[in-house]
N, C-alpha and C. Protein backbone atom coordinates (compact mmCIF):
# COMPACT_ATOMS: atom_id res chain seq x y z
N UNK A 1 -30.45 233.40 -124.66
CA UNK A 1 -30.31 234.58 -123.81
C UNK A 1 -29.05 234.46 -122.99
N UNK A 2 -28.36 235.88 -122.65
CA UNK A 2 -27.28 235.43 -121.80
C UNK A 2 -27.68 235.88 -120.25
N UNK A 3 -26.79 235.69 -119.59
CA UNK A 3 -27.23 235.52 -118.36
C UNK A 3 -27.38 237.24 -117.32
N UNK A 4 -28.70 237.05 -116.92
CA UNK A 4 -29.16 238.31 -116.31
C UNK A 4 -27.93 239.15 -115.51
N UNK A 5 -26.68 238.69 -115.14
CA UNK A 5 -25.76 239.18 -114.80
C UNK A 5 -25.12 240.29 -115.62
N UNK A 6 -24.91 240.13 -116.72
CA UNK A 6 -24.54 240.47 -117.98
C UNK A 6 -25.25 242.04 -118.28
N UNK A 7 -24.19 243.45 -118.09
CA UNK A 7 -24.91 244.57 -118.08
C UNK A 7 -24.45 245.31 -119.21
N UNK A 8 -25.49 246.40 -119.38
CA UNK A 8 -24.75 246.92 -120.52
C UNK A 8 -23.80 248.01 -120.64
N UNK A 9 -23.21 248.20 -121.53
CA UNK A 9 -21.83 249.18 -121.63
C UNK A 9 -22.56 250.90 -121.26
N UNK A 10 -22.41 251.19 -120.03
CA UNK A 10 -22.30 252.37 -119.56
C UNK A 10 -22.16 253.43 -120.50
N UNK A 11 -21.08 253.28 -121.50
CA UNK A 11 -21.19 254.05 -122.37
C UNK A 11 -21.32 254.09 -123.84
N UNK A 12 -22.29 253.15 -123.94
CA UNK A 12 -22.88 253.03 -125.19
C UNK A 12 -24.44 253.83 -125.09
N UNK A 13 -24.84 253.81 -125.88
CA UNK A 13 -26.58 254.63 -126.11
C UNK A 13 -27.36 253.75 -126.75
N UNK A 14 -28.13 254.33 -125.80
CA UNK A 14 -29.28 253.00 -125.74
C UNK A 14 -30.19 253.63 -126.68
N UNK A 15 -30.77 252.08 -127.97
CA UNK A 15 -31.79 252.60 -129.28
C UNK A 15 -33.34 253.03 -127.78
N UNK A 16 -34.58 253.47 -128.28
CA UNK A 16 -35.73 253.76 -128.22
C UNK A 16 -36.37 252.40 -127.69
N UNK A 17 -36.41 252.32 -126.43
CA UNK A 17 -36.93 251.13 -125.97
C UNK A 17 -38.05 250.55 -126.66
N UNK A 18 -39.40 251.44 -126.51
CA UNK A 18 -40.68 251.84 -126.90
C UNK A 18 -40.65 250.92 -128.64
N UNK A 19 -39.90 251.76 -129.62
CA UNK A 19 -39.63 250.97 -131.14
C UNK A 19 -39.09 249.38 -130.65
N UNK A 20 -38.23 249.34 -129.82
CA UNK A 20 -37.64 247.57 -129.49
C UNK A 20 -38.43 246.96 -129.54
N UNK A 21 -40.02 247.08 -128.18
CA UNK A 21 -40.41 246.48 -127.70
C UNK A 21 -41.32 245.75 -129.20
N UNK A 22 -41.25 247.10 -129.70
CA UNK A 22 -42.75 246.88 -131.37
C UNK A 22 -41.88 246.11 -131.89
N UNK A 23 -40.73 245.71 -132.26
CA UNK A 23 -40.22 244.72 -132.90
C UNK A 23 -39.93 243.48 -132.54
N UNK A 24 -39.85 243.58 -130.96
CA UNK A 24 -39.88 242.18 -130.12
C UNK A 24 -41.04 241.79 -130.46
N UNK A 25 -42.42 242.46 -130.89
CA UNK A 25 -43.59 241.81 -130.75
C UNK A 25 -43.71 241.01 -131.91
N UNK A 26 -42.88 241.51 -132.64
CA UNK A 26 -43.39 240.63 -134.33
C UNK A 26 -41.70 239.75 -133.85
N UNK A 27 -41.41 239.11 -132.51
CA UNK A 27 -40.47 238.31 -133.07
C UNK A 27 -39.15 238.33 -133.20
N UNK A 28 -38.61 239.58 -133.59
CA UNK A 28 -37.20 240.21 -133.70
C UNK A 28 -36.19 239.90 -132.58
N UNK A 29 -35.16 238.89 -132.80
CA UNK A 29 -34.69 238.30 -131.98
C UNK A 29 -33.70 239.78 -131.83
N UNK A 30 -33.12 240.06 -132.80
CA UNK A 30 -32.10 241.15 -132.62
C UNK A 30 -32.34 241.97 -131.17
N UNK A 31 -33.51 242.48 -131.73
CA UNK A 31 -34.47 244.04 -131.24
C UNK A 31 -34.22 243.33 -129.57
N UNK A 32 -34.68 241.73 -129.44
CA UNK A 32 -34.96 241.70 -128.51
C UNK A 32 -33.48 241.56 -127.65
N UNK A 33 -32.52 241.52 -128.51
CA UNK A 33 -31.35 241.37 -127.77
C UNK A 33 -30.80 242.72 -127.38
N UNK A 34 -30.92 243.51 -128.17
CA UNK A 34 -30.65 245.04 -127.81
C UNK A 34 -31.54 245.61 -126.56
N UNK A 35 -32.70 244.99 -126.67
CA UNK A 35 -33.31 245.68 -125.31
C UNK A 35 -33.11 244.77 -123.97
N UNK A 36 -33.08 243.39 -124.24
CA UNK A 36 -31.95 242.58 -122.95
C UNK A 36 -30.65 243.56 -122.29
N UNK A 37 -29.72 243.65 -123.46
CA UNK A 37 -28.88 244.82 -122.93
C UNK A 37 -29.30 246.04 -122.39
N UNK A 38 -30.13 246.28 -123.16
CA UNK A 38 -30.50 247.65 -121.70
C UNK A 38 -31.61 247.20 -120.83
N UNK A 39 -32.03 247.09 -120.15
CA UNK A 39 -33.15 246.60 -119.06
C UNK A 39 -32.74 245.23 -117.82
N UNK A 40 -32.18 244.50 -118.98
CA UNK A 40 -31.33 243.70 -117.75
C UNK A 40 -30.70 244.15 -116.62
N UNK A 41 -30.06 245.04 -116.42
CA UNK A 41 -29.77 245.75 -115.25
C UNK A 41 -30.21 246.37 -114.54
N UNK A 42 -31.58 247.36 -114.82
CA UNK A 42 -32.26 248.07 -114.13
C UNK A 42 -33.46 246.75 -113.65
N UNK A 43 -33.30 246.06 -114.22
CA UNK A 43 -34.67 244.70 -113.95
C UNK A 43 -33.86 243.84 -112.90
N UNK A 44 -32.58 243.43 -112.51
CA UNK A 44 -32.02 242.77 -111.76
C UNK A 44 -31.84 243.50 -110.73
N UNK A 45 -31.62 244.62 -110.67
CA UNK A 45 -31.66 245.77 -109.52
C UNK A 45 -32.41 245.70 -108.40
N UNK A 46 -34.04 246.37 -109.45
CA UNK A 46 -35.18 246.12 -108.74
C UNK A 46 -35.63 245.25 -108.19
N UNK A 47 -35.45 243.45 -108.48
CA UNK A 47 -35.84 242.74 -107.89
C UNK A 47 -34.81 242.54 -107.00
N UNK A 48 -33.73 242.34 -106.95
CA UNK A 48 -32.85 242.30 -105.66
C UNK A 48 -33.17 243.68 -104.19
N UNK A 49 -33.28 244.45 -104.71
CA UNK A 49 -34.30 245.18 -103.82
C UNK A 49 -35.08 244.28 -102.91
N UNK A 50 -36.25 243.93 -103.81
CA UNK A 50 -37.44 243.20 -103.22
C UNK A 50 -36.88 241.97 -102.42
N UNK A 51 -36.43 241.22 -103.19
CA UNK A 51 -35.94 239.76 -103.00
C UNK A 51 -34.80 239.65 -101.84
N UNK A 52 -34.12 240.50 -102.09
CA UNK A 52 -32.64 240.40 -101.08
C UNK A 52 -32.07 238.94 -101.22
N UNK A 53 -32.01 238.15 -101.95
CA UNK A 53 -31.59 236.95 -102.38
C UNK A 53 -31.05 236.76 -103.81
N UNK A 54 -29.66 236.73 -103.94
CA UNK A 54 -28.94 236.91 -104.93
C UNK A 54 -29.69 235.75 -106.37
N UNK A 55 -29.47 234.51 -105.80
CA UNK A 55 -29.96 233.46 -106.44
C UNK A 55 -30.99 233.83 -107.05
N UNK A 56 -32.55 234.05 -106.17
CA UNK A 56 -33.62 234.12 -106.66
C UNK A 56 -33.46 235.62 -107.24
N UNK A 57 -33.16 236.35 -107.21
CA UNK A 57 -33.01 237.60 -107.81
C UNK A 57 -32.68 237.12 -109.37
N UNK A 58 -31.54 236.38 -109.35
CA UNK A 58 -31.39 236.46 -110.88
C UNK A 58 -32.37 235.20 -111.77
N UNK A 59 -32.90 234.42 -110.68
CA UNK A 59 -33.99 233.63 -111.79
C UNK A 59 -35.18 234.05 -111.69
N UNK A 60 -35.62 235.37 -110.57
CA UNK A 60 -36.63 236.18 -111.07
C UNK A 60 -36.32 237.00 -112.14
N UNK A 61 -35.51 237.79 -112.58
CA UNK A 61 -35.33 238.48 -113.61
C UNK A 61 -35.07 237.61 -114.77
N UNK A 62 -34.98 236.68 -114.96
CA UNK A 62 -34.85 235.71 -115.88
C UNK A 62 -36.18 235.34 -116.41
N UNK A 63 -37.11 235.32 -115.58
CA UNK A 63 -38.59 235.23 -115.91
C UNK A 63 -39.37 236.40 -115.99
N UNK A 64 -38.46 237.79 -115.66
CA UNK A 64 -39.12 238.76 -116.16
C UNK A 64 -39.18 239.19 -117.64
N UNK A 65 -37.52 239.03 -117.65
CA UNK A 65 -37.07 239.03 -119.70
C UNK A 65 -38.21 237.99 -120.51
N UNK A 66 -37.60 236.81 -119.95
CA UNK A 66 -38.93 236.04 -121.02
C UNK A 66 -40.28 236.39 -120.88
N UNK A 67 -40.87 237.03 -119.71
CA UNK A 67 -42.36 237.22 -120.11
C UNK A 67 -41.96 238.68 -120.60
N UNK A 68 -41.07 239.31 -120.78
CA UNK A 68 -41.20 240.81 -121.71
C UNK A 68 -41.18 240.25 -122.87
N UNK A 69 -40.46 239.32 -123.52
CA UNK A 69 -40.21 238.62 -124.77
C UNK A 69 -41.95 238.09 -124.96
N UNK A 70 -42.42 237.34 -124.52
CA UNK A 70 -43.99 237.07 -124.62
C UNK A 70 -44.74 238.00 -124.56
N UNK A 71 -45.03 239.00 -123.95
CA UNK A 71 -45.85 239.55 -123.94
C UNK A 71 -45.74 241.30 -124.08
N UNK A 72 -44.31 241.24 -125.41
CA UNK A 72 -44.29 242.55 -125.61
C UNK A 72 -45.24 242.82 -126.21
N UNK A 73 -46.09 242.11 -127.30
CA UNK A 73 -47.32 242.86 -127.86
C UNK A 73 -48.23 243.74 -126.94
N UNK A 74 -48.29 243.43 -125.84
CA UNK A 74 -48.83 244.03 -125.08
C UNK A 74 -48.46 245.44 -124.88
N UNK A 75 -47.76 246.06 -124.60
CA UNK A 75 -46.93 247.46 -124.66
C UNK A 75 -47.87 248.45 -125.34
N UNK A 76 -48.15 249.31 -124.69
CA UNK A 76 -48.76 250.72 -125.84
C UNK A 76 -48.20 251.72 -125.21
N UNK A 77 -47.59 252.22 -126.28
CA UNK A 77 -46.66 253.61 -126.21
C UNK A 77 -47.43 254.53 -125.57
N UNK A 78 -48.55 254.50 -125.74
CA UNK A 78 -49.45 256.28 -125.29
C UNK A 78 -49.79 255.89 -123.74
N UNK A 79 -49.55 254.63 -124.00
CA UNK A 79 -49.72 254.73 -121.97
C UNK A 79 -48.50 254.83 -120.89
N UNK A 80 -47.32 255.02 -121.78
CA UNK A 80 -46.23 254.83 -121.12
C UNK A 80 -45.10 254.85 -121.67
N UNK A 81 -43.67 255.23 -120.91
CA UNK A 81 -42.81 254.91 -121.15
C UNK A 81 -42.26 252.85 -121.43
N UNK A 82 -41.51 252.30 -122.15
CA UNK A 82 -41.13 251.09 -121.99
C UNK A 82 -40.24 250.87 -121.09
N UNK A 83 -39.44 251.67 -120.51
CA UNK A 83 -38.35 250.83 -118.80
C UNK A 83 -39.49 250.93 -117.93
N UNK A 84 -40.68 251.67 -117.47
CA UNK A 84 -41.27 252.01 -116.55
C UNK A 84 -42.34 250.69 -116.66
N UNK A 85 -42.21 250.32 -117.87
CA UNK A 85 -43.82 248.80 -118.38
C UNK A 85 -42.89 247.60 -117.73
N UNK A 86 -41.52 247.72 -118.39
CA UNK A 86 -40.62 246.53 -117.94
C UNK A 86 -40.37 246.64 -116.44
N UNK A 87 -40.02 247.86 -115.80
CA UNK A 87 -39.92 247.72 -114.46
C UNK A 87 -41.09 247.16 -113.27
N UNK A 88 -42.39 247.77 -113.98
CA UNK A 88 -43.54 246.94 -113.04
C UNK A 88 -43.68 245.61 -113.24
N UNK A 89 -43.66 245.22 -114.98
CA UNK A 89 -43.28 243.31 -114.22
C UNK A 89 -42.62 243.07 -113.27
N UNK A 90 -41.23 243.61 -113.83
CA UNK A 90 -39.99 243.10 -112.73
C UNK A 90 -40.73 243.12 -110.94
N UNK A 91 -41.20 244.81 -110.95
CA UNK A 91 -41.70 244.25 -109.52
C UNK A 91 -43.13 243.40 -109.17
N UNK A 92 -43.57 243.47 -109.76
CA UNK A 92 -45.10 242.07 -110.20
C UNK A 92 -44.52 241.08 -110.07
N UNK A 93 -43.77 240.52 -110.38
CA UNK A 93 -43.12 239.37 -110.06
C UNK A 93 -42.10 238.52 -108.74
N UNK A 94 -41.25 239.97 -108.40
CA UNK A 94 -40.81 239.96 -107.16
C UNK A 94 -41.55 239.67 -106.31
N UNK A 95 -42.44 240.67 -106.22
CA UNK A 95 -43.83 240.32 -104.84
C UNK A 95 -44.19 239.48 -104.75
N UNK A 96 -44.92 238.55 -106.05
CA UNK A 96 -45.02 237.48 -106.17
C UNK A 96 -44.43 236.42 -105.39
N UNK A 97 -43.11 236.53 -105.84
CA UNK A 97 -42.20 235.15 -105.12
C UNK A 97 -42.27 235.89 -103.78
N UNK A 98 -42.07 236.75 -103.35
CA UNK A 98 -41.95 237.29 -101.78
C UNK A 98 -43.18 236.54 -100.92
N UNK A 99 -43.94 236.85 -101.61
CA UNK A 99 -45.99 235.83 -101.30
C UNK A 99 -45.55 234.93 -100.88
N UNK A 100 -45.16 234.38 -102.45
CA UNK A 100 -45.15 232.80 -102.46
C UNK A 100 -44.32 231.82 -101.08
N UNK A 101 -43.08 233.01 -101.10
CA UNK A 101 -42.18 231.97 -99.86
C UNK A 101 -42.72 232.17 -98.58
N UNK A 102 -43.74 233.09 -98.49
CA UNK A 102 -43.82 233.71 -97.66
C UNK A 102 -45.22 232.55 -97.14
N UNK A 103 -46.01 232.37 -98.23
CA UNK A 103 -47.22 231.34 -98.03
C UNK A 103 -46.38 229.50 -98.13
N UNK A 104 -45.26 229.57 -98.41
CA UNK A 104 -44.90 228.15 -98.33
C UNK A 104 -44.66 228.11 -96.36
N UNK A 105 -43.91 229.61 -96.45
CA UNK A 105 -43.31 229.16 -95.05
C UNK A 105 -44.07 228.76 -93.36
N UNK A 106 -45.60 229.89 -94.03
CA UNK A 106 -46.31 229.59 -92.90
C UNK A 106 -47.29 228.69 -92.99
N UNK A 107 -47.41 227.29 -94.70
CA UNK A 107 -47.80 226.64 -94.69
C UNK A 107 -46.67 224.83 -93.82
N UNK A 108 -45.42 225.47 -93.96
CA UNK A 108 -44.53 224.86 -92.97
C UNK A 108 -44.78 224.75 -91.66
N UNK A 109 -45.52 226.01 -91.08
CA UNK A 109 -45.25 226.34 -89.84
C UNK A 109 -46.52 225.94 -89.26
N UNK A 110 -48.00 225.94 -90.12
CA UNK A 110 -48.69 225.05 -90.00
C UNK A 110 -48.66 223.08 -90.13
N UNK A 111 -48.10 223.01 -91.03
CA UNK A 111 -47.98 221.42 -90.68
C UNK A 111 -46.75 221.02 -89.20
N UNK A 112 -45.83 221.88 -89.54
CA UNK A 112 -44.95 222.09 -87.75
C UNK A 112 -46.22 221.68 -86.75
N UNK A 113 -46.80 222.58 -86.24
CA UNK A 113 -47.52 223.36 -85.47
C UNK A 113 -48.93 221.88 -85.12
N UNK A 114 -49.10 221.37 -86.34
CA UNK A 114 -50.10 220.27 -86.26
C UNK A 114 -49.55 218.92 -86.02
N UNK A 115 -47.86 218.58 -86.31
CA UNK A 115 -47.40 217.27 -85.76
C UNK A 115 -47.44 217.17 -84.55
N UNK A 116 -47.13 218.40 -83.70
CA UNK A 116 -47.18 218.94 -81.99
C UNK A 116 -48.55 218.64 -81.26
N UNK A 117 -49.54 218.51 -81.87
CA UNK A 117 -50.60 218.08 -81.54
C UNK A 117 -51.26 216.38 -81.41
N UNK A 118 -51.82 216.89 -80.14
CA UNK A 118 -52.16 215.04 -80.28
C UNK A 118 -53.06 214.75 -81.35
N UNK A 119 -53.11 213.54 -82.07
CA UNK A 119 -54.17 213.26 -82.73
C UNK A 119 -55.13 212.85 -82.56
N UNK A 120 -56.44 213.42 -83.04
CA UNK A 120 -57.89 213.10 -81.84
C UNK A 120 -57.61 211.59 -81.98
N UNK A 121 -57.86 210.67 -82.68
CA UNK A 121 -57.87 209.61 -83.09
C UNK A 121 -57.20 208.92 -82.35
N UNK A 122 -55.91 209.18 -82.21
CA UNK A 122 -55.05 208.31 -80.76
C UNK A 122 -56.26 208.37 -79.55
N UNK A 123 -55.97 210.23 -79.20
CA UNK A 123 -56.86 210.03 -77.78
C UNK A 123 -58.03 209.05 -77.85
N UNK A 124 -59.10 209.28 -78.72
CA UNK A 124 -59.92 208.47 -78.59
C UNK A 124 -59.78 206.90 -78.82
N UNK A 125 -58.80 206.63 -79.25
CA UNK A 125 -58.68 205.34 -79.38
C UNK A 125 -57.78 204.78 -77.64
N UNK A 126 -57.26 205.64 -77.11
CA UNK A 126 -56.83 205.39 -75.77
C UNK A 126 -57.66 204.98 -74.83
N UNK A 127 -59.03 206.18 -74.89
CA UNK A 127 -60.23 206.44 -74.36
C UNK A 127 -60.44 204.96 -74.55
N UNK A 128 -60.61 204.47 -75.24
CA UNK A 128 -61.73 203.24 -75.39
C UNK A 128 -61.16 202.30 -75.05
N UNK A 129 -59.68 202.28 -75.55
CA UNK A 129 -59.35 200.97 -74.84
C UNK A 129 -59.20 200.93 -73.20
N UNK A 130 -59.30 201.95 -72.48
CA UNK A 130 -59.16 201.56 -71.26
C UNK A 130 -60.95 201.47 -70.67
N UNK A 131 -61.87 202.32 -71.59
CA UNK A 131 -63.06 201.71 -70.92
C UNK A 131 -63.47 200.06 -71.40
N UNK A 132 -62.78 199.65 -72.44
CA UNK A 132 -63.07 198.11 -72.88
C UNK A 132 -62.17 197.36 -71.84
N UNK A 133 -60.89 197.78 -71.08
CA UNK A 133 -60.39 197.08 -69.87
C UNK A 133 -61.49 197.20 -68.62
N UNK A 134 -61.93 198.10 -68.43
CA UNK A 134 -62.70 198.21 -67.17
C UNK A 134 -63.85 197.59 -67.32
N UNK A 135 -64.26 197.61 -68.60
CA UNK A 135 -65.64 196.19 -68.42
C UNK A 135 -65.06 195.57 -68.69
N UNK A 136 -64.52 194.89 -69.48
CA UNK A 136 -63.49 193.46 -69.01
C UNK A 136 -63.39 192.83 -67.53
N UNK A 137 -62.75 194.01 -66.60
CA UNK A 137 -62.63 193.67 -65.32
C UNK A 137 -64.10 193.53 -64.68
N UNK A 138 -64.83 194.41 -64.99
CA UNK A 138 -66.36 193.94 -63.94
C UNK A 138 -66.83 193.10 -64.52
N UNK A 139 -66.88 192.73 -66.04
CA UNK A 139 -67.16 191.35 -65.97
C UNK A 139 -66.49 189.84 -65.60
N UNK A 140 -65.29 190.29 -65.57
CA UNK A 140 -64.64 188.76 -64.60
C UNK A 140 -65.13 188.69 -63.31
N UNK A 141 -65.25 190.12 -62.73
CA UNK A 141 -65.71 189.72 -61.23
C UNK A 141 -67.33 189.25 -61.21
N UNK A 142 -67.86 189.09 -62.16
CA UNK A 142 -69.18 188.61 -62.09
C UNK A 142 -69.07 186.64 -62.52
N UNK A 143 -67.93 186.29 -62.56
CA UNK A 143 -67.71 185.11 -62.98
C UNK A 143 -67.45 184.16 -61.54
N UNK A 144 -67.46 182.80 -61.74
CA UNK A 144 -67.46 182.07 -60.47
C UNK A 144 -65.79 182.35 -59.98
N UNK A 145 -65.28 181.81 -58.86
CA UNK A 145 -64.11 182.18 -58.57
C UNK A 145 -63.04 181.05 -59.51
N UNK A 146 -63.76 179.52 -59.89
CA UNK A 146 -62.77 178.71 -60.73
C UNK A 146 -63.00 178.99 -62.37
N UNK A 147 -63.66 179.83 -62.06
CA UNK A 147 -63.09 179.97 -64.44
C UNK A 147 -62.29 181.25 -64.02
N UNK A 148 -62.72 183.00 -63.29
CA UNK A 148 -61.78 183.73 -63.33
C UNK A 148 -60.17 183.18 -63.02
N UNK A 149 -60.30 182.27 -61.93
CA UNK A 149 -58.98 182.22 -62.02
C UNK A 149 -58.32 181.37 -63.58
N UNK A 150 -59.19 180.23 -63.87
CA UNK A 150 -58.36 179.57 -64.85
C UNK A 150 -58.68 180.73 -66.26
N UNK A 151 -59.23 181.48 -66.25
CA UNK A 151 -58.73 182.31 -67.52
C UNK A 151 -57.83 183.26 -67.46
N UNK A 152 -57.71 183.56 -65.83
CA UNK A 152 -56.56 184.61 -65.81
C UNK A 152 -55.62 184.06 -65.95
N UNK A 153 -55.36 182.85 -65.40
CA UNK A 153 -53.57 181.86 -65.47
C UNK A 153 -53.44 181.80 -67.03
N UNK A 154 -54.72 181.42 -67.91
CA UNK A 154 -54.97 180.95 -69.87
C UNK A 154 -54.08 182.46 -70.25
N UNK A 155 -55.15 183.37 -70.46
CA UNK A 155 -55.15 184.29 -70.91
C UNK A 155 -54.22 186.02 -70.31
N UNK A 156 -54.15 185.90 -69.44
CA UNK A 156 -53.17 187.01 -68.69
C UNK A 156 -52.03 186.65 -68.86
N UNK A 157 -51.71 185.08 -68.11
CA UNK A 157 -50.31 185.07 -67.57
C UNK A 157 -50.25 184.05 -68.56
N UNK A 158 -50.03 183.36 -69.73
CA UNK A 158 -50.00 182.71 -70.66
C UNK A 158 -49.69 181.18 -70.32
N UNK A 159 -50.19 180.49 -69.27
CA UNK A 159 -50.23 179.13 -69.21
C UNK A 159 -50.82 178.92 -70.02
N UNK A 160 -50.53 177.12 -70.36
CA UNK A 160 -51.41 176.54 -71.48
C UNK A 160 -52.22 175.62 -70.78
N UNK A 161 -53.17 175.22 -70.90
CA UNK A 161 -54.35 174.55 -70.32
C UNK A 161 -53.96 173.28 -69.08
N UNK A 162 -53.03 172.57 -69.73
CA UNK A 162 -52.05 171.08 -68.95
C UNK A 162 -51.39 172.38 -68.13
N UNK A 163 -51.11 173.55 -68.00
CA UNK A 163 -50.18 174.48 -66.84
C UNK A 163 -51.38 175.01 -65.82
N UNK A 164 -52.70 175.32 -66.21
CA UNK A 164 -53.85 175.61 -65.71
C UNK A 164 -54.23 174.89 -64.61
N UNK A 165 -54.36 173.17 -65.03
CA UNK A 165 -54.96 172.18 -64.46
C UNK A 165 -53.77 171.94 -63.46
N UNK A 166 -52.97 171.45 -63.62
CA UNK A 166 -51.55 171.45 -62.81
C UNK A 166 -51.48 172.41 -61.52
N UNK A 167 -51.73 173.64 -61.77
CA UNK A 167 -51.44 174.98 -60.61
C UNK A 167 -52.98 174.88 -59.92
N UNK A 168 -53.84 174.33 -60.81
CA UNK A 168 -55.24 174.42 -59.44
C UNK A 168 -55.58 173.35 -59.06
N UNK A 169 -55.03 172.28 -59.56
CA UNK A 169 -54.90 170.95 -59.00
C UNK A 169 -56.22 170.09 -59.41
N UNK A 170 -56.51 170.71 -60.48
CA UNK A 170 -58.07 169.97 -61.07
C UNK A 170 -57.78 169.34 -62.47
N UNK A 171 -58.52 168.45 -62.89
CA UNK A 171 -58.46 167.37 -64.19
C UNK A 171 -58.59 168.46 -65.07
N UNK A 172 -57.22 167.79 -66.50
CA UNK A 172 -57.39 168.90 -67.62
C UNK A 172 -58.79 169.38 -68.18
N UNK A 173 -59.61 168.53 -68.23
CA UNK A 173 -61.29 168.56 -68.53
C UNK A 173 -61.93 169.79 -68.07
N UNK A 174 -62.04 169.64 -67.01
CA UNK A 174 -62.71 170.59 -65.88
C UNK A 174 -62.10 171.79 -65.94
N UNK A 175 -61.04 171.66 -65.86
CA UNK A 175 -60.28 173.23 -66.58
C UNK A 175 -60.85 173.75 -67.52
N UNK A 176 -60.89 173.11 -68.72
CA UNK A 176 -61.56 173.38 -70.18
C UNK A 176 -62.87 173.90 -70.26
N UNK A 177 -63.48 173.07 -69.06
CA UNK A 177 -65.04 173.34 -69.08
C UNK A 177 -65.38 174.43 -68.27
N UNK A 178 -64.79 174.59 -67.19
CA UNK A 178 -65.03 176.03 -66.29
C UNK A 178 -64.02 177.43 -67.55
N UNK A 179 -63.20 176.97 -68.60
CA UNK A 179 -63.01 177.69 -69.08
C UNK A 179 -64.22 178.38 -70.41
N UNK A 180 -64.25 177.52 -71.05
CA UNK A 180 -65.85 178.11 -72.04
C UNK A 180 -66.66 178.25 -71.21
N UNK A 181 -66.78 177.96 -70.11
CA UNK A 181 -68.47 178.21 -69.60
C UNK A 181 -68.11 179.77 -68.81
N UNK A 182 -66.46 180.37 -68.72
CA UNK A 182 -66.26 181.50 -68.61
C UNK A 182 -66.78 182.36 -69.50
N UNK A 183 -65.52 181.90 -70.77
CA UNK A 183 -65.92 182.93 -71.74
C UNK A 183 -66.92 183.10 -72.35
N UNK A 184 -68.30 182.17 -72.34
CA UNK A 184 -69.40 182.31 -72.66
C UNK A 184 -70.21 183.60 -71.98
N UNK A 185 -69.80 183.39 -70.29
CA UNK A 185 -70.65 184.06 -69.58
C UNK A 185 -70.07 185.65 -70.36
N UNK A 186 -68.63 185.66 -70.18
CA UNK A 186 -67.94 187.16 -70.74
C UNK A 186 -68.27 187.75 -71.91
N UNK A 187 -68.37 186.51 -72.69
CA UNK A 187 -68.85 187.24 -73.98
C UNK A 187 -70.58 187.97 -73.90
N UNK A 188 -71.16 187.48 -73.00
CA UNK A 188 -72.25 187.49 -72.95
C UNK A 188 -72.94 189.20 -72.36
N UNK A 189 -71.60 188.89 -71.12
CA UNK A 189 -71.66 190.09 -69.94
C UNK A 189 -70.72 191.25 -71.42
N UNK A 190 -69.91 191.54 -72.26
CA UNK A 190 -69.40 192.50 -72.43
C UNK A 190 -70.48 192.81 -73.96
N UNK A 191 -71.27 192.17 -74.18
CA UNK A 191 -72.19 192.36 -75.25
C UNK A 191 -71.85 191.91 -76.94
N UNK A 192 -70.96 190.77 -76.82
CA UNK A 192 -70.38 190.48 -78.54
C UNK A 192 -70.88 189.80 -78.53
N UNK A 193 -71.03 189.27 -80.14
CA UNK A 193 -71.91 188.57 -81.01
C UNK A 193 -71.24 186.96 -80.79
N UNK A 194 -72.01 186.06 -81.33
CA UNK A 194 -71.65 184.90 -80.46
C UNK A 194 -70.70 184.54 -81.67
């Protein structure tokens, strides 16, 4: 096929669309080239109308010719003229893509529209971690005053056990031991499995 740009000679005469189309149906590459020349132009027309987009204008009419080429059997003379059968594809098809960009764009404008949103999943995962800090905290304050402190120096402020014993002035041991007999009580007070 040549390219939907491609119009026909103004002053040539155009064969009987209607007979073309009956010969496109059995196949007739000729037939079908003679009626390319005439309809190609009134078919690129119409969809630029619709379309207002040069580009897609001519690869909609490009898919109008080939489905006239497919589905000229379809055609019955007593219901119609043949430019008037070829012209409603042409616009059947236009609309179509008009839909189509039209449903891509406000399927854009929905995923837009949903990155802008918080995701429940964050919030609730925010939610929880600050109520798992706040029992955290009421359960240290339910602890004696020498394990909270030696787990806060362990575990907050990242001393290591010999930095623990050192800053409270007690045997590395005793550190160790007011430390599990903390986290026992904590694990106990925040409800995890042993």
């Amino acid at each position: 096929m040549s390219t939907v740009a491609h119009l026909p000679d103004p002053g040539r005469r155009h064969p009987d669309l209607g007979r073309l189309l009956g010969r496109v149906a059995l196949g007739d590459q000729d037939a079908f080239s003679q009626l390319y020349d005439a309809v190609a132009g009134p078919v690129l027309g119409l969809v630029r109308r619709v379309l207002r987009d040069p580009a897609q204008s001519e690869e909609v009419a490009q898919e109008v010719l080939l489905e006239v080429w497919r589905t000229a059997a379809r055609y019955r003379p007593e219901r119609g003229e043949a430019m008037p059968w070829v012209l409603t594809i042409a616009h059947r098809r236009a609309v179509d893509r008009v839909r189509s960009a039209q449903a891509a764009a406000d399927r854009d404008r929905q995923v837009a529209a949903a990155s802008h949103a918080p995701v429940f999943d964050e919030v609730a995962e925010q939610v929880e971690g600050r109520l798992e800090r706040e029992q955290v905290r009421r359960c240290l304050k339910r602890l004696t005053e020498l394990q909270r402190e030696s787990l806060t120096l362990a575990y907050y402020r990242g001393y290591s056990y010999p930095e623990v014993a050192e800053l409270l002035g007690a045997p590395l041991g005793t550190v160790k031991t007011r430390m599990r007999d903390g986290l026992i009580r904590l694990r106990d007070c925040l409800g995890v499995g042993a």
